[in-house]
N, C-alpha and C. Protein backbone atom coordinates (compact mmCIF):
# COMPACT_ATOMS: atom_id res chain seq x y z
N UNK A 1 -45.32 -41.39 21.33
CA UNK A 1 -46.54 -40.61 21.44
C UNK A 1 -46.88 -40.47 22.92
N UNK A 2 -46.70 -39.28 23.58
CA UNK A 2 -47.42 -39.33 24.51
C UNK A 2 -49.02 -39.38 25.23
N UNK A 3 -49.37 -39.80 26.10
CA UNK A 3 -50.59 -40.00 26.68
C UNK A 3 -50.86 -39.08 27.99
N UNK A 4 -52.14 -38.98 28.01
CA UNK A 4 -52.22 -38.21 29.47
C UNK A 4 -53.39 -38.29 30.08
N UNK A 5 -52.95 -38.42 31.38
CA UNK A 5 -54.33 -39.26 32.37
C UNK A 5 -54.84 -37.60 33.19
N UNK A 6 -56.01 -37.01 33.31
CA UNK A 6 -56.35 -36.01 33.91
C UNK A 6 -56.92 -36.47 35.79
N UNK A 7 -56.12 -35.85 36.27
CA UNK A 7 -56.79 -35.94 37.53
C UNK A 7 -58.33 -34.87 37.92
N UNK A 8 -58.71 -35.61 38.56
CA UNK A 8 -60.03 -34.52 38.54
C UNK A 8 -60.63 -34.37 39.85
N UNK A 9 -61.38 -33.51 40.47
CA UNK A 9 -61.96 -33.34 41.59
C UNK A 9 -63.50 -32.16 41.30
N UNK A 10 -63.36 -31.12 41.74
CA UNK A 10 -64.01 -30.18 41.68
C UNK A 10 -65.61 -30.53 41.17
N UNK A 11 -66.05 -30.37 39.76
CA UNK A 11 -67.51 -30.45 39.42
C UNK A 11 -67.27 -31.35 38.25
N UNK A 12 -66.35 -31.95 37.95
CA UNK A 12 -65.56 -33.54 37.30
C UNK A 12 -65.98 -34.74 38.46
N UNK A 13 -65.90 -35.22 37.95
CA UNK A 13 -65.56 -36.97 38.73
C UNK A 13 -64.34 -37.04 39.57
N UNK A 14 -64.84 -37.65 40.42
CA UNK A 14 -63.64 -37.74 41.55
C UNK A 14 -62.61 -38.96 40.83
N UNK A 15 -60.92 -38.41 40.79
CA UNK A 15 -60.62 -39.74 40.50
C UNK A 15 -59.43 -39.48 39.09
N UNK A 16 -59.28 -40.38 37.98
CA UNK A 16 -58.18 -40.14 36.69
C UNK A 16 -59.47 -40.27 35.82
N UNK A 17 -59.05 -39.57 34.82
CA UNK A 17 -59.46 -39.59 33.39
C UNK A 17 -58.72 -40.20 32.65
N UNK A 18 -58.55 -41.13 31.99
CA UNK A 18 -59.41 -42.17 31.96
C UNK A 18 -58.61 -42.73 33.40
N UNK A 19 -59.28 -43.72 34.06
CA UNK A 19 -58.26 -44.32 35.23
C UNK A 19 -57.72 -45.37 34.91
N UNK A 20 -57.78 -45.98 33.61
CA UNK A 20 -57.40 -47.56 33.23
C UNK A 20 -57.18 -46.77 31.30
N UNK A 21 -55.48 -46.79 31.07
CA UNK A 21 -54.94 -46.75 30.10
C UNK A 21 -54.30 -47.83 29.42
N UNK A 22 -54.70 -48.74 27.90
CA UNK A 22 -54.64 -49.38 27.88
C UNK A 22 -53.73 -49.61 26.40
N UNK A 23 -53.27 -48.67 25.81
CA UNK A 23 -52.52 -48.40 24.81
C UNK A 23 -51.34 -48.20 25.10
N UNK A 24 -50.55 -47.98 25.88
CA UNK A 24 -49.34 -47.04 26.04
C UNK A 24 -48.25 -48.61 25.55
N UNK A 25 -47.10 -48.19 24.81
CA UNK A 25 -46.18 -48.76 24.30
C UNK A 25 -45.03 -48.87 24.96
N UNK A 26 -44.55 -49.58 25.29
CA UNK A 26 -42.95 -49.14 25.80
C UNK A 26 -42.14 -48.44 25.95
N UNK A 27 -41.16 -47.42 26.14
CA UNK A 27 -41.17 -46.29 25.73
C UNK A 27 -41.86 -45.06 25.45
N UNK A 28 -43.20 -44.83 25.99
CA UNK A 28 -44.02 -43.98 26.08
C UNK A 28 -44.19 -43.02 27.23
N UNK A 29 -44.25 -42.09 26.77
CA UNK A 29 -44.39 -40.86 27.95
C UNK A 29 -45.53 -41.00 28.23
N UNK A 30 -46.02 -41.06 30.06
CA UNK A 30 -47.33 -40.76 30.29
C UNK A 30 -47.30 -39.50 31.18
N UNK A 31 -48.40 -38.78 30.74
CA UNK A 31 -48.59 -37.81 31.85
C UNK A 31 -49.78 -37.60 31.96
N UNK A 32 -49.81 -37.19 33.80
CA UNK A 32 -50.40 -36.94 34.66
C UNK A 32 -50.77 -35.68 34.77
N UNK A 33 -52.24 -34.79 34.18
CA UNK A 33 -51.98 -33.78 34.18
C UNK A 33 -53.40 -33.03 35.53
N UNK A 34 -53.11 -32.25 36.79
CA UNK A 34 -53.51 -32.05 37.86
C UNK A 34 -55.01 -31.09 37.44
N UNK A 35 -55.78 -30.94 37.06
CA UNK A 35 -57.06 -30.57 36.46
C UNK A 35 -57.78 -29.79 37.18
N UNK A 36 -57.52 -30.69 39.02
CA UNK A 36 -58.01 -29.94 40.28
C UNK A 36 -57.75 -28.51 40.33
N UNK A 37 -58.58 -27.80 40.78
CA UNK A 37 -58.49 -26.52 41.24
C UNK A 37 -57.94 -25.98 42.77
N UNK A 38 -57.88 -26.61 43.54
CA UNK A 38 -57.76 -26.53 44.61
C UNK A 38 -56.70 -27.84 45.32
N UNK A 39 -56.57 -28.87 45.30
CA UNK A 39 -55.57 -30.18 45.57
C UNK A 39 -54.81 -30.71 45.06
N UNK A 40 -53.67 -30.91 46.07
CA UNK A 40 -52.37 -31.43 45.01
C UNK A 40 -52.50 -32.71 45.33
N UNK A 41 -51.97 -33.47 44.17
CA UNK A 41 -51.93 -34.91 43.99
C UNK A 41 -50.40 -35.14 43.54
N UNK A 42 -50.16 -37.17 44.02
CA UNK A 42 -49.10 -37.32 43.86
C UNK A 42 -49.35 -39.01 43.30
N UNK A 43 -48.81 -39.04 42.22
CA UNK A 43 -49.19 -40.56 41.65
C UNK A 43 -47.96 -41.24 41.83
N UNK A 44 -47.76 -42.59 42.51
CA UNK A 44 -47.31 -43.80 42.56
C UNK A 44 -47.47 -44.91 42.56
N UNK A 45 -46.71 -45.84 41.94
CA UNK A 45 -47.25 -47.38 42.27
C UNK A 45 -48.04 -47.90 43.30
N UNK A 46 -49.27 -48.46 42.86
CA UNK A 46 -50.49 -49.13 43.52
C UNK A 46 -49.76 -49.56 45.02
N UNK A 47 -48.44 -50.40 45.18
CA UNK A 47 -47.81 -50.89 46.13
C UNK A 47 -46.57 -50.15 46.56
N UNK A 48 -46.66 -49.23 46.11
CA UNK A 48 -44.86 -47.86 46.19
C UNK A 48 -45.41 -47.01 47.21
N UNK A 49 -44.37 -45.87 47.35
CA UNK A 49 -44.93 -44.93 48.16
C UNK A 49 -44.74 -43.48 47.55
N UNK A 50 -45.17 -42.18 47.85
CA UNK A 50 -45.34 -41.25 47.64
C UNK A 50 -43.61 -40.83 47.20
N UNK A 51 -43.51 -40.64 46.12
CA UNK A 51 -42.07 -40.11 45.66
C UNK A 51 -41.31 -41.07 44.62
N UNK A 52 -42.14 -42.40 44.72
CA UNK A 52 -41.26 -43.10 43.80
C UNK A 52 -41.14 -43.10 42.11
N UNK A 53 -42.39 -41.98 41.87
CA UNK A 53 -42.58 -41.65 40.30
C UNK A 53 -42.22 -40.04 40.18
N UNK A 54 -41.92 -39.22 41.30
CA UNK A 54 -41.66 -38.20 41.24
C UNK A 54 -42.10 -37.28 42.18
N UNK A 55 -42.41 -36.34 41.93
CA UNK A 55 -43.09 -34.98 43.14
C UNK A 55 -44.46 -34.71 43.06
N UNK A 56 -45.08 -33.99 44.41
CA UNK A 56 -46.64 -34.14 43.70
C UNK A 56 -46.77 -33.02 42.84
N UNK A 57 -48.20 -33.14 42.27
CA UNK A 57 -48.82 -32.07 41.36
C UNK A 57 -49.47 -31.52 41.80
N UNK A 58 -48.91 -30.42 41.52
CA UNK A 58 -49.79 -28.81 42.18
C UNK A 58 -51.30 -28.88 41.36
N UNK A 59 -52.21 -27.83 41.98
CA UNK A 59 -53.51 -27.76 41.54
C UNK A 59 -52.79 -27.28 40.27
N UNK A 60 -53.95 -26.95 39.16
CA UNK A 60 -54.52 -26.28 37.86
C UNK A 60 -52.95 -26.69 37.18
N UNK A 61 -53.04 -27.18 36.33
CA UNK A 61 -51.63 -27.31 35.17
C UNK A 61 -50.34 -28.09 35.48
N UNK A 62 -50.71 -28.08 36.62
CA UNK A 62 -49.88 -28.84 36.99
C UNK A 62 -49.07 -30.46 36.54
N UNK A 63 -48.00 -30.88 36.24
CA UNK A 63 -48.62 -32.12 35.50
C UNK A 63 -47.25 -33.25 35.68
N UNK A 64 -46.79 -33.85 35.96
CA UNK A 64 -45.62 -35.11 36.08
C UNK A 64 -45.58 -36.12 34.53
N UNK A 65 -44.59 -36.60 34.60
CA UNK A 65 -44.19 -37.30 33.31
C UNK A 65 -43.90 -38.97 34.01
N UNK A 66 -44.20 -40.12 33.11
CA UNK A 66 -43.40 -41.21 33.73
C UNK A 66 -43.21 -41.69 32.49
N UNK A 67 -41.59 -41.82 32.27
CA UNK A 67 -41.64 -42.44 30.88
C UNK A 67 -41.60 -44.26 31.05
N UNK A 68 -42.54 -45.04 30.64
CA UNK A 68 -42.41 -46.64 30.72
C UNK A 68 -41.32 -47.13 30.06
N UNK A 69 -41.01 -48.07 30.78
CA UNK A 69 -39.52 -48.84 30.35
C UNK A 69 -39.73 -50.43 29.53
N UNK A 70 -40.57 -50.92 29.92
CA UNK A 70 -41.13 -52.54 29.88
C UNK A 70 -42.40 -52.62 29.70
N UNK A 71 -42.99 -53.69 28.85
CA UNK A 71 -44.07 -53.72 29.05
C UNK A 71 -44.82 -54.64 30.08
N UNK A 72 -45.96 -54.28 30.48
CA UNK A 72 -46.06 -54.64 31.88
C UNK A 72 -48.09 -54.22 32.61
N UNK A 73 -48.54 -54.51 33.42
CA UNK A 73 -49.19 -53.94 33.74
C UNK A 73 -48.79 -52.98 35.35
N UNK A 74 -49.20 -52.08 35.21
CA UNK A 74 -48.88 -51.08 35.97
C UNK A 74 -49.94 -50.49 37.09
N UNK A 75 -50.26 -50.81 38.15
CA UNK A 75 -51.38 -50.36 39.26
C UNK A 75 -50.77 -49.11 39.95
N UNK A 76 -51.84 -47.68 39.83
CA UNK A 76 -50.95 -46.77 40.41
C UNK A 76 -52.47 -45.91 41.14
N UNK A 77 -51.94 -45.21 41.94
CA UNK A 77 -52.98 -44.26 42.62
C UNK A 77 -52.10 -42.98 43.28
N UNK A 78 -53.05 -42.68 43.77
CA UNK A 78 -52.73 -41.18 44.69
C UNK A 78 -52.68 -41.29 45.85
N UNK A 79 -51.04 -41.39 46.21
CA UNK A 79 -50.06 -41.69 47.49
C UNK A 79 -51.11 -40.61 48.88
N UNK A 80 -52.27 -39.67 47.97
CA UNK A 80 -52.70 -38.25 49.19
C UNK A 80 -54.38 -38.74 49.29
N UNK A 81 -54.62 -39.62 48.26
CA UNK A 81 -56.13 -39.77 48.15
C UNK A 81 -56.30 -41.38 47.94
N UNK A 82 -56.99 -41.80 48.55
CA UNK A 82 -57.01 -43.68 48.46
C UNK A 82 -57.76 -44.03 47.92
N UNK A 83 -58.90 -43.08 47.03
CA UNK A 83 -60.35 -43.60 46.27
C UNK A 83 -59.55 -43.49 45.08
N UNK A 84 -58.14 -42.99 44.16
CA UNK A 84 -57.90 -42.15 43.56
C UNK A 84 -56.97 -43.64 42.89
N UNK A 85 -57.39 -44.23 41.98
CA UNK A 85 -56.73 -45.62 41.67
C UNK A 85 -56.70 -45.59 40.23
N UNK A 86 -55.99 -46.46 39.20
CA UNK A 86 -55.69 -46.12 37.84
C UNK A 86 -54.59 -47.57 37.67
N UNK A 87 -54.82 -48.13 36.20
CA UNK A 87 -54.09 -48.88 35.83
C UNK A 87 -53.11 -48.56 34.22
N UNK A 88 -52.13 -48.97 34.31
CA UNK A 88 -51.35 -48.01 32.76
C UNK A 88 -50.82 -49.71 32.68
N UNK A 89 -51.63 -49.73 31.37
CA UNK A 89 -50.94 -51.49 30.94
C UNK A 89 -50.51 -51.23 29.58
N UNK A 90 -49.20 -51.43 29.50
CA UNK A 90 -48.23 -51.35 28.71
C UNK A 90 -47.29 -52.47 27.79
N UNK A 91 -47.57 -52.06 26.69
CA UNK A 91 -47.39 -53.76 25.44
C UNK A 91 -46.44 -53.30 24.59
């Protein structure tokens, strides 16, 4: 089953929708879908750097996939924005 975290900016909340996912299974697709109208975002590990989950996301529709391997807790943010933080804990 996939899941999907909305990035947001504009007349939304600065930040992920939800920013702390707490269902996702092993094997689960998450995606990241870019909501912003105007800024691209790029999600990686809390401690990674920009590229290690993929490419950024363009404004409006934009959207990246990370499929989880392990279960685990997962700290991730936006390699372009540093207020922009999110946890994907995975069982």
């Amino acid at each position: 089953m996939p899941f999907q975290v909305t990035v947001q900016r504009e007349t939304a909340p600065i930040g992920f929708d939800p920013p702390n996912l707490t269902d996702a299974k092993a094997g689960d697709a998450v995606f990241w879908l870019n909501a912003d109208h105007h800024t691209t975002h790029q999600i990686c590990p809390k401690d990674g750097v920009a590229g290690d989950w993929g490419d950024p996301v363009a404004p409006q529709a934009s959207s990246m996939q990370v499929n989880v391997p392990a279960a685990g807790v997962y700290p991730y943010r936006c390699a372009l924005h540093d207020d922009e933080t999110g946890t994907l804990t995975v069982t």
